[in-house]
PDB file of N, CA and C in Angstrom:
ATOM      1  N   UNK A   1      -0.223  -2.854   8.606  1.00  0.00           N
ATOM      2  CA  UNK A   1      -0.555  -1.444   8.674  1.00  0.00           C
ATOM      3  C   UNK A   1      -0.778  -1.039  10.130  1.00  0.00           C
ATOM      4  N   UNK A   2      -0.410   0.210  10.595  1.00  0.00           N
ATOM      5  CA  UNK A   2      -0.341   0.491  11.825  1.00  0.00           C
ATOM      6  C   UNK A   2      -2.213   1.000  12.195  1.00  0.00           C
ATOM      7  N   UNK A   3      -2.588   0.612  12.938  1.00  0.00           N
ATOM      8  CA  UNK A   3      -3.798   1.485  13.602  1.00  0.00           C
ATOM      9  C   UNK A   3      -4.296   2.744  13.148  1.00  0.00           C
ATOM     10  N   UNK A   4      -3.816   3.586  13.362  1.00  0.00           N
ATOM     11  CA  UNK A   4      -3.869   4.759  12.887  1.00  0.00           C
ATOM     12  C   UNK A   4      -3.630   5.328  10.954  1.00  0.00           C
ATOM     13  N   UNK A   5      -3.007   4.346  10.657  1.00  0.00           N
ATOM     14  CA  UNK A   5      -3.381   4.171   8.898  1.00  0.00           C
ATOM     15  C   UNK A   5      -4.640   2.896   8.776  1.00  0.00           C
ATOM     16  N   UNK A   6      -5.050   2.172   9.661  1.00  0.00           N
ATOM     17  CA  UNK A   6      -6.231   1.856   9.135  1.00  0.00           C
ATOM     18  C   UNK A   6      -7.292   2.554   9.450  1.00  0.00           C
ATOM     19  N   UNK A   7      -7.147   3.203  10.009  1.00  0.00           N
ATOM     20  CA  UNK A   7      -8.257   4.358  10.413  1.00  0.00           C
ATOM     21  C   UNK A   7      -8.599   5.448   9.463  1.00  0.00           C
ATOM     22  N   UNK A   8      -7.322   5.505   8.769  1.00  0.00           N
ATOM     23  CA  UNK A   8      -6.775   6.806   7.881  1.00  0.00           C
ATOM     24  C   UNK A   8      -7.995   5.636   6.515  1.00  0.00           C
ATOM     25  N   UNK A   9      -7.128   4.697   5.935  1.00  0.00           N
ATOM     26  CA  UNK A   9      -7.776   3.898   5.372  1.00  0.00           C
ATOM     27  C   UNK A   9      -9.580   3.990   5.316  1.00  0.00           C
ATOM     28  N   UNK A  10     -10.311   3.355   6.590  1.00  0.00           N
ATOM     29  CA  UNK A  10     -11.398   2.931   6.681  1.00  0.00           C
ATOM     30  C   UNK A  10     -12.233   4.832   5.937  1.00  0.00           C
ATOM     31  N   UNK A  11     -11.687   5.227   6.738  1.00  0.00           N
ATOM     32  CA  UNK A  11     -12.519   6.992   6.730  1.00  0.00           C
ATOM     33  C   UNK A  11     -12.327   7.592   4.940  1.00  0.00           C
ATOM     34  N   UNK A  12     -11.085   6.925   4.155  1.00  0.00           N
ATOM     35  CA  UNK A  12     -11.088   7.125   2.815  1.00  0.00           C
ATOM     36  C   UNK A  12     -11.993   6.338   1.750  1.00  0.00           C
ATOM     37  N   UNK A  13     -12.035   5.172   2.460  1.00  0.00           N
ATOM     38  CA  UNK A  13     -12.629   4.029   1.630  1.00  0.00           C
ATOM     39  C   UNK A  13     -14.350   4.122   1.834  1.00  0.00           C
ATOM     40  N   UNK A  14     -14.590   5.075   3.183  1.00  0.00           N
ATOM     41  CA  UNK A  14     -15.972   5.052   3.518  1.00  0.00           C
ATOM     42  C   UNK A  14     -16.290   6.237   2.589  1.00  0.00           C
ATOM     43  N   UNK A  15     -15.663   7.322   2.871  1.00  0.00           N
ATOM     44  CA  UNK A  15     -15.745   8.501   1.617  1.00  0.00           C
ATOM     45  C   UNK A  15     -15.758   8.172   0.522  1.00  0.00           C
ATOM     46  N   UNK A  16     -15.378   7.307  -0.328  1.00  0.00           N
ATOM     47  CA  UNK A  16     -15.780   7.008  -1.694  1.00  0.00           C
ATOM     48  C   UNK A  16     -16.734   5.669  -1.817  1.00  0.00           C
ATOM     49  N   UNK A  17     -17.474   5.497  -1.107  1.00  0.00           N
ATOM     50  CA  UNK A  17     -18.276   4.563  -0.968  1.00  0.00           C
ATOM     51  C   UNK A  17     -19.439   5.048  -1.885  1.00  0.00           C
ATOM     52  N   UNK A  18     -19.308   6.164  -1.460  1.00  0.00           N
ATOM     53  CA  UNK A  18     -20.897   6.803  -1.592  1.00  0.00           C
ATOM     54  C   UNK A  18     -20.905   7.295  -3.148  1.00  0.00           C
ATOM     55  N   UNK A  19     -21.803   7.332  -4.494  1.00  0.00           N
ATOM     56  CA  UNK A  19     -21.476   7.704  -5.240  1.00  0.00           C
ATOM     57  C   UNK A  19     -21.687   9.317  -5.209  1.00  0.00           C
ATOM     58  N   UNK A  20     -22.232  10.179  -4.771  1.00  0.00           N
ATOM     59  CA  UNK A  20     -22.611  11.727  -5.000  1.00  0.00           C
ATOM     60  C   UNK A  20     -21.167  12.147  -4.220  1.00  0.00           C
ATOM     61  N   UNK A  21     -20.575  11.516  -3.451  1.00  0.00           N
ATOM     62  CA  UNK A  21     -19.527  11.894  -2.828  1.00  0.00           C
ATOM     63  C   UNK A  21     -17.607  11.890  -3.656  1.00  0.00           C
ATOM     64  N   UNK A  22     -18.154  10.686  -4.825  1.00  0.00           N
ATOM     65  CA  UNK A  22     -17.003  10.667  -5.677  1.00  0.00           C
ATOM     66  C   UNK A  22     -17.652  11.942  -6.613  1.00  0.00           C
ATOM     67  N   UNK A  23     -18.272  12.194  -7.017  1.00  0.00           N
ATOM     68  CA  UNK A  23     -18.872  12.971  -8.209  1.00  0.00           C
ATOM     69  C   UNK A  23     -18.308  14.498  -7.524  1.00  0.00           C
ATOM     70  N   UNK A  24     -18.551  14.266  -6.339  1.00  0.00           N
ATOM     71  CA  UNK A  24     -18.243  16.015  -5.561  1.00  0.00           C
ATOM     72  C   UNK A  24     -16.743  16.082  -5.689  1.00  0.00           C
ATOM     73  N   UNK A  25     -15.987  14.628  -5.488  1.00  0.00           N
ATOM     74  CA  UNK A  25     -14.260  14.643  -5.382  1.00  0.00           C
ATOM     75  C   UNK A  25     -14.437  14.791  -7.003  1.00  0.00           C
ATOM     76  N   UNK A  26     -14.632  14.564  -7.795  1.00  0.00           N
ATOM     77  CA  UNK A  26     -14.423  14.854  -8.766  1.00  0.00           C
ATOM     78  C   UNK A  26     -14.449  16.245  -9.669  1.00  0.00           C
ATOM     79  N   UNK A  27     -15.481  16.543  -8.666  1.00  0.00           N
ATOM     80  CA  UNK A  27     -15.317  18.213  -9.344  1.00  0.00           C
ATOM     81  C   UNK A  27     -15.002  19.099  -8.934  1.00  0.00           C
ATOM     82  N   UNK A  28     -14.404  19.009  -7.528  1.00  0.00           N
ATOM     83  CA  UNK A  28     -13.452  19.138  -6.782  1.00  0.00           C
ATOM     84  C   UNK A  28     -11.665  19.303  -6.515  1.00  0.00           C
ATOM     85  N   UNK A  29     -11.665  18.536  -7.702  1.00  0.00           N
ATOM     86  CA  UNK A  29     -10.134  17.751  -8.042  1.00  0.00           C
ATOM     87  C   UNK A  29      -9.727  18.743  -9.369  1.00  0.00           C
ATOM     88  N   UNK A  30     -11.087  19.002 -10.385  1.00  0.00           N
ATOM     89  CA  UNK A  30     -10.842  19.498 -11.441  1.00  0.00           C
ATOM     90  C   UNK A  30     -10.806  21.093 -11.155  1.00  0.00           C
ATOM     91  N   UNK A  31     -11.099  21.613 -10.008  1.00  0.00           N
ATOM     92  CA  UNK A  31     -11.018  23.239  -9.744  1.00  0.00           C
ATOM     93  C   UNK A  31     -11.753  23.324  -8.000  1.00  0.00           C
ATOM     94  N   UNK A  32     -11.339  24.432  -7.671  1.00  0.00           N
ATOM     95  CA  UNK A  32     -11.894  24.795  -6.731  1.00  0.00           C
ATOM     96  C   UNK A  32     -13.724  25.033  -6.822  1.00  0.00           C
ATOM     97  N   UNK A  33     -14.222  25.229  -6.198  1.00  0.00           N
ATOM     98  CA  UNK A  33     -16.276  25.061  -6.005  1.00  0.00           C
ATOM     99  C   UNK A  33     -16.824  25.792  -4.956  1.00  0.00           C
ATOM    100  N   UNK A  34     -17.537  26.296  -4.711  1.00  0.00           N
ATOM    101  CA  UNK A  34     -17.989  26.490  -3.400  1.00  0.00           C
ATOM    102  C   UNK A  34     -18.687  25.692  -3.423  1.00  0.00           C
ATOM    103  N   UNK A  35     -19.447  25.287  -2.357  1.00  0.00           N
ATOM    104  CA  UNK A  35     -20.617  24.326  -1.527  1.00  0.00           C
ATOM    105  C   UNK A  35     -21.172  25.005  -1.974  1.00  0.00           C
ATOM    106  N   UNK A  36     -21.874  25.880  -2.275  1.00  0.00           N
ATOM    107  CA  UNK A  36     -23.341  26.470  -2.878  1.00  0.00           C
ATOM    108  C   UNK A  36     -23.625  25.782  -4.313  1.00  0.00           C
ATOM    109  N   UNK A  37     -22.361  26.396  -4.782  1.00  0.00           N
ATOM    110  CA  UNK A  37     -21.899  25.895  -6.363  1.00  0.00           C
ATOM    111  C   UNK A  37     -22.586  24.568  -6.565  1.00  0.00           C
ATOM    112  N   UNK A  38     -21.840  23.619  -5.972  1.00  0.00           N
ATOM    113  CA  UNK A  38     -21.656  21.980  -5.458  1.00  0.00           C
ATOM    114  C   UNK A  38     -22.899  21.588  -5.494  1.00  0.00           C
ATOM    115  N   UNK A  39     -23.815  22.099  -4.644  1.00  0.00           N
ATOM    116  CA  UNK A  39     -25.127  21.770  -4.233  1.00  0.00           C
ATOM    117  C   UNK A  39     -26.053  21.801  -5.363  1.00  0.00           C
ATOM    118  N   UNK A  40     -25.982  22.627  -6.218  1.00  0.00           N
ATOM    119  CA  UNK A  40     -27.044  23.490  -7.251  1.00  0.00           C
ATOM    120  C   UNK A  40     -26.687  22.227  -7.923  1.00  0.00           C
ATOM    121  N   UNK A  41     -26.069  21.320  -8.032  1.00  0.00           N
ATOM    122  CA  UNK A  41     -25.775  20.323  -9.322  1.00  0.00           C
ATOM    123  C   UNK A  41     -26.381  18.776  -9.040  1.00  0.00           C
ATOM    124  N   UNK A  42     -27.237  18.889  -7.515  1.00  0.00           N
ATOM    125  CA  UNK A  42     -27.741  18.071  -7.251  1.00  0.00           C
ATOM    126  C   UNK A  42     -28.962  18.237  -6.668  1.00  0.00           C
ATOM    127  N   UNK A  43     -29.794  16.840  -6.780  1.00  0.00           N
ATOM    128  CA  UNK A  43     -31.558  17.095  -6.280  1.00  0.00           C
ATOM    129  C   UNK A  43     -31.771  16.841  -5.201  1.00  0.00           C
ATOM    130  N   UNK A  44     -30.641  17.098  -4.097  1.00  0.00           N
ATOM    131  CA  UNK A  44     -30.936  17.291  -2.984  1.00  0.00           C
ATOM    132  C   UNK A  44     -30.544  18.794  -1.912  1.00  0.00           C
ATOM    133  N   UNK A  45     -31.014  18.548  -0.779  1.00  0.00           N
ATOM    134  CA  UNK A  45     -31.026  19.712   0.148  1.00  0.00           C
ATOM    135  C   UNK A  45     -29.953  20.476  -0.250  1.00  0.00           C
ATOM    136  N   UNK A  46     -29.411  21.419   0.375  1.00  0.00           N
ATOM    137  CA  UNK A  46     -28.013  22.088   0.653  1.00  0.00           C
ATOM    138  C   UNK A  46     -27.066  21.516   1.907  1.00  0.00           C
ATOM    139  N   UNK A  47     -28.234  21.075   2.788  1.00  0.00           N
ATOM    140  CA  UNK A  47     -27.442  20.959   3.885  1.00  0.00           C
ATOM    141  C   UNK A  47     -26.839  19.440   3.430  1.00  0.00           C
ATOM    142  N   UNK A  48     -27.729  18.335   2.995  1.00  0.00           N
ATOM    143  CA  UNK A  48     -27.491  17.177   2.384  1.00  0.00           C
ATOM    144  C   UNK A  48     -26.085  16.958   1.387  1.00  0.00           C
ATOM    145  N   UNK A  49     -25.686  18.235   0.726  1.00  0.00           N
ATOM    146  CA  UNK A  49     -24.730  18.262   0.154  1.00  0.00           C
ATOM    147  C   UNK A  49     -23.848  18.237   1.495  1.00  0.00           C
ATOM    148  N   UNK A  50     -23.722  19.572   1.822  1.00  0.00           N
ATOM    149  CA  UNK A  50     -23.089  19.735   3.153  1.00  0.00           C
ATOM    150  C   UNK A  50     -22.390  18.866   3.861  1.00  0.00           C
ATOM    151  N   UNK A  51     -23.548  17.622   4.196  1.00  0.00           N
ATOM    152  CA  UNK A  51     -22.666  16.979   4.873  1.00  0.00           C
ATOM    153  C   UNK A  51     -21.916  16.107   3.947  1.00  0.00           C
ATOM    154  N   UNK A  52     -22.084  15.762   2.606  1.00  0.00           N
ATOM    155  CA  UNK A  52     -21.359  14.907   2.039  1.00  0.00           C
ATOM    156  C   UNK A  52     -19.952  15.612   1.707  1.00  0.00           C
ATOM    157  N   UNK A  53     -20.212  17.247   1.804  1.00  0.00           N
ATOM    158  CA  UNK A  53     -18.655  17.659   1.577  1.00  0.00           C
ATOM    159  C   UNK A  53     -17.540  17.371   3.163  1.00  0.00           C
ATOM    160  N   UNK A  54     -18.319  17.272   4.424  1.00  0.00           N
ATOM    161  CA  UNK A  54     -17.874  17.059   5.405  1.00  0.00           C
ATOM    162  C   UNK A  54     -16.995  15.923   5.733  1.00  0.00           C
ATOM    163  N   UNK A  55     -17.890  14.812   5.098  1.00  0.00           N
ATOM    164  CA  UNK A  55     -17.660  13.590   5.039  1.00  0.00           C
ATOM    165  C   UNK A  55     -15.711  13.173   4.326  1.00  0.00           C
ATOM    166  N   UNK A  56     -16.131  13.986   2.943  1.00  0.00           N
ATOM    167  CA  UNK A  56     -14.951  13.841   2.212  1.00  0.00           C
ATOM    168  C   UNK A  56     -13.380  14.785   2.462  1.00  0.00           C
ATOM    169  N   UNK A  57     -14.022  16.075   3.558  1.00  0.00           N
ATOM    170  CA  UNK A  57     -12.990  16.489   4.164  1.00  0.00           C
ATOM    171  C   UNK A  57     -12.791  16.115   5.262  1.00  0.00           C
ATOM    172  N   UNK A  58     -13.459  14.931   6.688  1.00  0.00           N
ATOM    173  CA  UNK A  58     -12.935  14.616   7.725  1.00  0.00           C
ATOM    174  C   UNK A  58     -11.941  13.415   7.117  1.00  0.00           C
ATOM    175  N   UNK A  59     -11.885  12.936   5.821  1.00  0.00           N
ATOM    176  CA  UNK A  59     -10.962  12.138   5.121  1.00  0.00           C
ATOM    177  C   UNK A  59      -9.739  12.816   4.963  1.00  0.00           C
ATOM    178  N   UNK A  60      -9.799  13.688   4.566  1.00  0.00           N
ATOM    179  CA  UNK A  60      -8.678  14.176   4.005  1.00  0.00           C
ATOM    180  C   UNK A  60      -8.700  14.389   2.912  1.00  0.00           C
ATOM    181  N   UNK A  61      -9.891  14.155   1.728  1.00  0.00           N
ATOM    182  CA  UNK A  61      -9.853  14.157   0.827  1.00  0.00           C
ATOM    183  C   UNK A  61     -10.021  15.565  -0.071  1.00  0.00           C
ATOM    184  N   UNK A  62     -10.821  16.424   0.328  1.00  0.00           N
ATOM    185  CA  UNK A  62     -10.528  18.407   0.127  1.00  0.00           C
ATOM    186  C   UNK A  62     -10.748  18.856   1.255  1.00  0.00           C
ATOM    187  N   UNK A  63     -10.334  20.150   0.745  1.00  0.00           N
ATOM    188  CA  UNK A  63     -10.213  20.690   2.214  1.00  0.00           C
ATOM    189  C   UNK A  63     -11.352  22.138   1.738  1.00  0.00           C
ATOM    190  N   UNK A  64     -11.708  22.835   2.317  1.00  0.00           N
ATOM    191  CA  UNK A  64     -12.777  24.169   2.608  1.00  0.00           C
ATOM    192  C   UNK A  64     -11.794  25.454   3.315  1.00  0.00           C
ATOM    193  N   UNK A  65     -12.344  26.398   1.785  1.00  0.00           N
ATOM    194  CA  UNK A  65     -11.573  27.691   2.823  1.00  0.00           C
ATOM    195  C   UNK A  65     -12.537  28.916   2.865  1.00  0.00           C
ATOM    196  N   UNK A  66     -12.615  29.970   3.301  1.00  0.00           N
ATOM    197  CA  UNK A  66     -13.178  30.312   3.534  1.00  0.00           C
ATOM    198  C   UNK A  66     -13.269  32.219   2.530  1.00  0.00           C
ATOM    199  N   UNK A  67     -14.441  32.953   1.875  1.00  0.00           N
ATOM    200  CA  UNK A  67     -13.853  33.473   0.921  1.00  0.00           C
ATOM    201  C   UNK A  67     -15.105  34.627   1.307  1.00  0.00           C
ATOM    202  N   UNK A  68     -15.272  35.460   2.003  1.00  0.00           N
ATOM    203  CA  UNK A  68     -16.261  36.219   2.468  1.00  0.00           C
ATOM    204  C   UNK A  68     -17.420  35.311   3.167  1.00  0.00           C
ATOM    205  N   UNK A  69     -18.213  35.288   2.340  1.00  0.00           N
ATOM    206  CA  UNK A  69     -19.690  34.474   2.599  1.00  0.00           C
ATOM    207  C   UNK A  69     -19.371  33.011   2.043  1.00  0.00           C
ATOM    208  N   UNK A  70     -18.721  32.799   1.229  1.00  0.00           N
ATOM    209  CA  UNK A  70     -18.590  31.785   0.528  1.00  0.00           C
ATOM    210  C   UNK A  70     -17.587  30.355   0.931  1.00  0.00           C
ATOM    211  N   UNK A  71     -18.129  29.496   1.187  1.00  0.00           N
ATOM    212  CA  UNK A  71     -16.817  28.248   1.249  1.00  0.00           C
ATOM    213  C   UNK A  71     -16.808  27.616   0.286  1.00  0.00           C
ATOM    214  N   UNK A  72     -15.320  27.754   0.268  1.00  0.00           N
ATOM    215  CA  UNK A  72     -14.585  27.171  -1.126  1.00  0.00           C
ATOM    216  C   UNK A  72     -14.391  25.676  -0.906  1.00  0.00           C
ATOM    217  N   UNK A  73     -14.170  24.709  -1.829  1.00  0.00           N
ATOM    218  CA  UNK A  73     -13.827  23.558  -1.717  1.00  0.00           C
ATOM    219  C   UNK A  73     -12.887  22.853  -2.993  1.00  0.00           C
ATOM    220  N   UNK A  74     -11.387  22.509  -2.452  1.00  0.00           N
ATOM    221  CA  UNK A  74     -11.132  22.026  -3.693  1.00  0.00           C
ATOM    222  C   UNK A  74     -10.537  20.638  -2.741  1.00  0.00           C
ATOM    223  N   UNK A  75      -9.997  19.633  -4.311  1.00  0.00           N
ATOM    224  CA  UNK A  75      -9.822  18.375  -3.643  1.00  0.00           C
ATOM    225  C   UNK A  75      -7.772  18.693  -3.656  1.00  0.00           C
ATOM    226  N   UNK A  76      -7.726  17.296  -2.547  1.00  0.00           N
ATOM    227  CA  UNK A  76      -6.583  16.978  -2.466  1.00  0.00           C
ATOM    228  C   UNK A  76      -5.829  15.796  -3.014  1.00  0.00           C
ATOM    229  N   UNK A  77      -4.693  16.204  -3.936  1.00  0.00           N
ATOM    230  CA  UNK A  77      -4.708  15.433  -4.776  1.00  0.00           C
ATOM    231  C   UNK A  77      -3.816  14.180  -4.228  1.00  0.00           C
ATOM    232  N   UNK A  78      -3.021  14.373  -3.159  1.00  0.00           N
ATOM    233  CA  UNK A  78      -2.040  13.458  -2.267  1.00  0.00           C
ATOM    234  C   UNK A  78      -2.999  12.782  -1.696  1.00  0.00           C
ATOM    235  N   UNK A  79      -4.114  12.794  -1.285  1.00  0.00           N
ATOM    236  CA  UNK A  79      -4.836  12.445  -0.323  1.00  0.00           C
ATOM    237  C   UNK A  79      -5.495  11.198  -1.426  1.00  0.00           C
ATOM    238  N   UNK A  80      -5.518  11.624  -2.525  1.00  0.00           N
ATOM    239  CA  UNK A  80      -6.482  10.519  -4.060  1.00  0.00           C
ATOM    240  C   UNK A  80      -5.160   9.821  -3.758  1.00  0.00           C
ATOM    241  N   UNK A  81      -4.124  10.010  -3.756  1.00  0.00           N
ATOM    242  CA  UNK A  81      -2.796   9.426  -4.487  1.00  0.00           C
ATOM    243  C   UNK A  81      -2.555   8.058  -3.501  1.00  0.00           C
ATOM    244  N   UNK A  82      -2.776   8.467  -2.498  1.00  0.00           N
ATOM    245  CA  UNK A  82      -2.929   7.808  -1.142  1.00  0.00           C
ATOM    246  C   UNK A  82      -3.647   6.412  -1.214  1.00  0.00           C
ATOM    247  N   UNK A  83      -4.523   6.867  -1.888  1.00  0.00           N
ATOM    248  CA  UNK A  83      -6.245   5.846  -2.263  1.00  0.00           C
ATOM    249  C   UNK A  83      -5.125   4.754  -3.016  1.00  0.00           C
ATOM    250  N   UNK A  84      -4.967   5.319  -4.196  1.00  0.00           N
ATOM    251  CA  UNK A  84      -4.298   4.728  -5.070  1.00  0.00           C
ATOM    252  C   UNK A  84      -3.012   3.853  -5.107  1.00  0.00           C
ATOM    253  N   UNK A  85      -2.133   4.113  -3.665  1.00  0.00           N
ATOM    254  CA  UNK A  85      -1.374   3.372  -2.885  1.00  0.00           C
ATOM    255  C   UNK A  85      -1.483   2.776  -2.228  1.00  0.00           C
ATOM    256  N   UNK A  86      -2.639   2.375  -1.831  1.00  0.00           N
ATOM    257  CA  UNK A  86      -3.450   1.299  -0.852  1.00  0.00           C
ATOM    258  C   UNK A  86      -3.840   0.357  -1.830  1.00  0.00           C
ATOM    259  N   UNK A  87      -4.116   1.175  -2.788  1.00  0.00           N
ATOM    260  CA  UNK A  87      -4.948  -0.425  -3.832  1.00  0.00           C
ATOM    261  C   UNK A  87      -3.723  -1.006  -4.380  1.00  0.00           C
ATOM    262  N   UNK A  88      -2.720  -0.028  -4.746  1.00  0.00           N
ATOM    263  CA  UNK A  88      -1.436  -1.007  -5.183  1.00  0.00           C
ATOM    264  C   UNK A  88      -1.350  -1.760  -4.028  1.00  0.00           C
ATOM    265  N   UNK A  89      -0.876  -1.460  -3.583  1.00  0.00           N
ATOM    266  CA  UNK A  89      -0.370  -2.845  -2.546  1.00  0.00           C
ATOM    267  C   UNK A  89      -1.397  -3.833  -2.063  1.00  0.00           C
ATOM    268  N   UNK A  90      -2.398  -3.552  -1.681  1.00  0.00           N
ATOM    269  CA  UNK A  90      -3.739  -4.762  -2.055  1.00  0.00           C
ATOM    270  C   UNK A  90      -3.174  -5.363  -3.335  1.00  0.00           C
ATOM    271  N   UNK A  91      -3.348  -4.713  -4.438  1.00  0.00           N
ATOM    272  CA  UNK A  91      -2.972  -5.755  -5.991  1.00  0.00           C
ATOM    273  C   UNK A  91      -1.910  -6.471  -5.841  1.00  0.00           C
ATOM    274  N   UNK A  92      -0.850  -5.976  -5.073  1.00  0.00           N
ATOM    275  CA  UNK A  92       0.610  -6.662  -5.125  1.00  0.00           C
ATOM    276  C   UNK A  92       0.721  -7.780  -4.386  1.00  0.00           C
ATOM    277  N   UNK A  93      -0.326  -7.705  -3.213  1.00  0.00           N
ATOM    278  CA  UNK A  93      -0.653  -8.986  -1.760  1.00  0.00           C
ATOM    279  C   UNK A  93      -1.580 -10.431  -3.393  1.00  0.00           C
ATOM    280  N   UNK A  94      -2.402  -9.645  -3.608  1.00  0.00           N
ATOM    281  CA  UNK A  94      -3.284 -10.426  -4.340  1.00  0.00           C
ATOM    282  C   UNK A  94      -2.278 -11.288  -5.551  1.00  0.00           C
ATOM    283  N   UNK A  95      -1.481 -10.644  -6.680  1.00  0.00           N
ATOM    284  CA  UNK A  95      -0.364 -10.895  -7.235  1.00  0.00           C
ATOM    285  C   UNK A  95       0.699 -11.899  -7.027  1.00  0.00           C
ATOM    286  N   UNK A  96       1.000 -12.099  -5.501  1.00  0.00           N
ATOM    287  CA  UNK A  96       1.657 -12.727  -5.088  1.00  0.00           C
ATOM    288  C   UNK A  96       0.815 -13.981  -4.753  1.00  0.00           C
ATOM    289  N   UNK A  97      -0.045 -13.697  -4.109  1.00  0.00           N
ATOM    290  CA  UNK A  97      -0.867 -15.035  -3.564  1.00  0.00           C
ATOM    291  C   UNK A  97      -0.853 -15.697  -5.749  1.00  0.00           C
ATOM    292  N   UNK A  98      -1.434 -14.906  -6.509  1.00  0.00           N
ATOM    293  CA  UNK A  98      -1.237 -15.894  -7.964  1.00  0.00           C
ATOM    294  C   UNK A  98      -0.071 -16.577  -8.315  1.00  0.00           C
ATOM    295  N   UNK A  99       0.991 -16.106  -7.920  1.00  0.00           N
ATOM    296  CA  UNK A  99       2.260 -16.665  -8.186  1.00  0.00           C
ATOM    297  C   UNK A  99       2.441 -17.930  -7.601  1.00  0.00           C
ATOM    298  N   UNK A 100       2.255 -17.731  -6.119  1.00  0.00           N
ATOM    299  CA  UNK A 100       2.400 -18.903  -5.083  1.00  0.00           C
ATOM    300  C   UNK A 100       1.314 -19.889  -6.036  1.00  0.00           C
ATOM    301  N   UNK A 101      -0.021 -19.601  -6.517  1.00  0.00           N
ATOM    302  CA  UNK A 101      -0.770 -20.483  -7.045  1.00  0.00           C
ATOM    303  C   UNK A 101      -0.279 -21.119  -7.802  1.00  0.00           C
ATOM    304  N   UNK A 102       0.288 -20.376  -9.271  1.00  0.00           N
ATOM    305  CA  UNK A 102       1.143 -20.733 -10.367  1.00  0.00           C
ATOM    306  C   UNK A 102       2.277 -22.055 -10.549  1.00  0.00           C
ATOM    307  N   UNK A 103       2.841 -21.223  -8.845  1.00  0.00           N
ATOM    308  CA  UNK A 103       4.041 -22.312  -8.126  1.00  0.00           C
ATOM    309  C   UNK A 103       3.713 -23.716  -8.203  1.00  0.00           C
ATOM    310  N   UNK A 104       2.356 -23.999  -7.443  1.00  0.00           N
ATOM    311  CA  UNK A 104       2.240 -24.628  -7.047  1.00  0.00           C
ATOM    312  C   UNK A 104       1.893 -25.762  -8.061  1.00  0.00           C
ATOM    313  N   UNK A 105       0.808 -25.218  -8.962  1.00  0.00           N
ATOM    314  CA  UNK A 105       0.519 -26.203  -9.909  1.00  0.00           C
ATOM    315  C   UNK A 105       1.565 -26.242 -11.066  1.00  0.00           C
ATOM    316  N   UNK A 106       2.376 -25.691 -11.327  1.00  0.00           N
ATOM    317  CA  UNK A 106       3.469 -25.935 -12.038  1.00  0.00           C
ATOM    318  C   UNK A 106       4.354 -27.112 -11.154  1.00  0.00           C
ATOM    319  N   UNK A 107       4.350 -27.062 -10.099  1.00  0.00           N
ATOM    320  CA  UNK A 107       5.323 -28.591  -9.371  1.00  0.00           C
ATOM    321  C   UNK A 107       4.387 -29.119  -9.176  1.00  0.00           C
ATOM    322  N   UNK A 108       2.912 -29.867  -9.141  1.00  0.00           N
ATOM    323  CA  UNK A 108       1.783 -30.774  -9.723  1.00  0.00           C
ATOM    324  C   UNK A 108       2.251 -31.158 -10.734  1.00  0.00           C
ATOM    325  N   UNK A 109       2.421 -30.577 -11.960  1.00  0.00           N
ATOM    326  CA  UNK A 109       2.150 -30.982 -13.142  1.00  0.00           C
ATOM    327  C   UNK A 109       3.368 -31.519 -13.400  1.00  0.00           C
ATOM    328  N   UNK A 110       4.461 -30.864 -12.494  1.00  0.00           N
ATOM    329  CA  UNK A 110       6.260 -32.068 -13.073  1.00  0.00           C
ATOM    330  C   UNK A 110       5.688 -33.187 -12.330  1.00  0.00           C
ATOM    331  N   UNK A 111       5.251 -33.476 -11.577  1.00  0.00           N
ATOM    332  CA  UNK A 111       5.372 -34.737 -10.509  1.00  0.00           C
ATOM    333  C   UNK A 111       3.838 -35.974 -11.261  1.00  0.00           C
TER     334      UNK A 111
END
């Protein structure tokens, strides 16, 4: 992976680290929200939300627009899809290393 996709990587994988931060991509993903909205659904600050919506858009993961007084937030769904193409190919590295295992003790067991 080049530098700049593990970077892309680390900043996605740190964004869903957190659980209040998947719960926000999640309701996020299912419609647009404002951050006010967002906030009221949890027992913390506003600003505390705040930054967890920050967090999940310096990812890439939604983006914020702007609607009078109000910021909107919905998620991006290329940006999940992304997630989800990293773990394939993790599974497929992992997959292979079983095979090579498989290999191996299958020519053990002829010999």
């Amino acid at each position: 992976m080049a530098e700049d996709d593990e970077d892309r990587a680390d900043a996605l994988f740190h964004a869903l680290a957190d659980r209040t931060r998947r719960d926000i991509l999640r309701r996020v993903l299912a419609g647009e929200h404002s951050v006010s909205a967002l906030a009221a659904g949890y027992e913390m600050s506003f600003a505390a939300v705040q930054k967890h919506v920050a967090v999940l858009e310096r990812a890439g993961l939604l983006t914020k627009r702007r609607n009078g007084r109000e910021q909107l937030a919905s998620g991006d769904v290329a940006a999940v899809r992304s997630v989800g193409s990293m773990l394939t190919e993790l599974e497929q590295v992992w997959r292979g290393r079983i095979a090579r295992i498989d290999e191996l003790i299958a020519t053990e067991e002829e010999h």
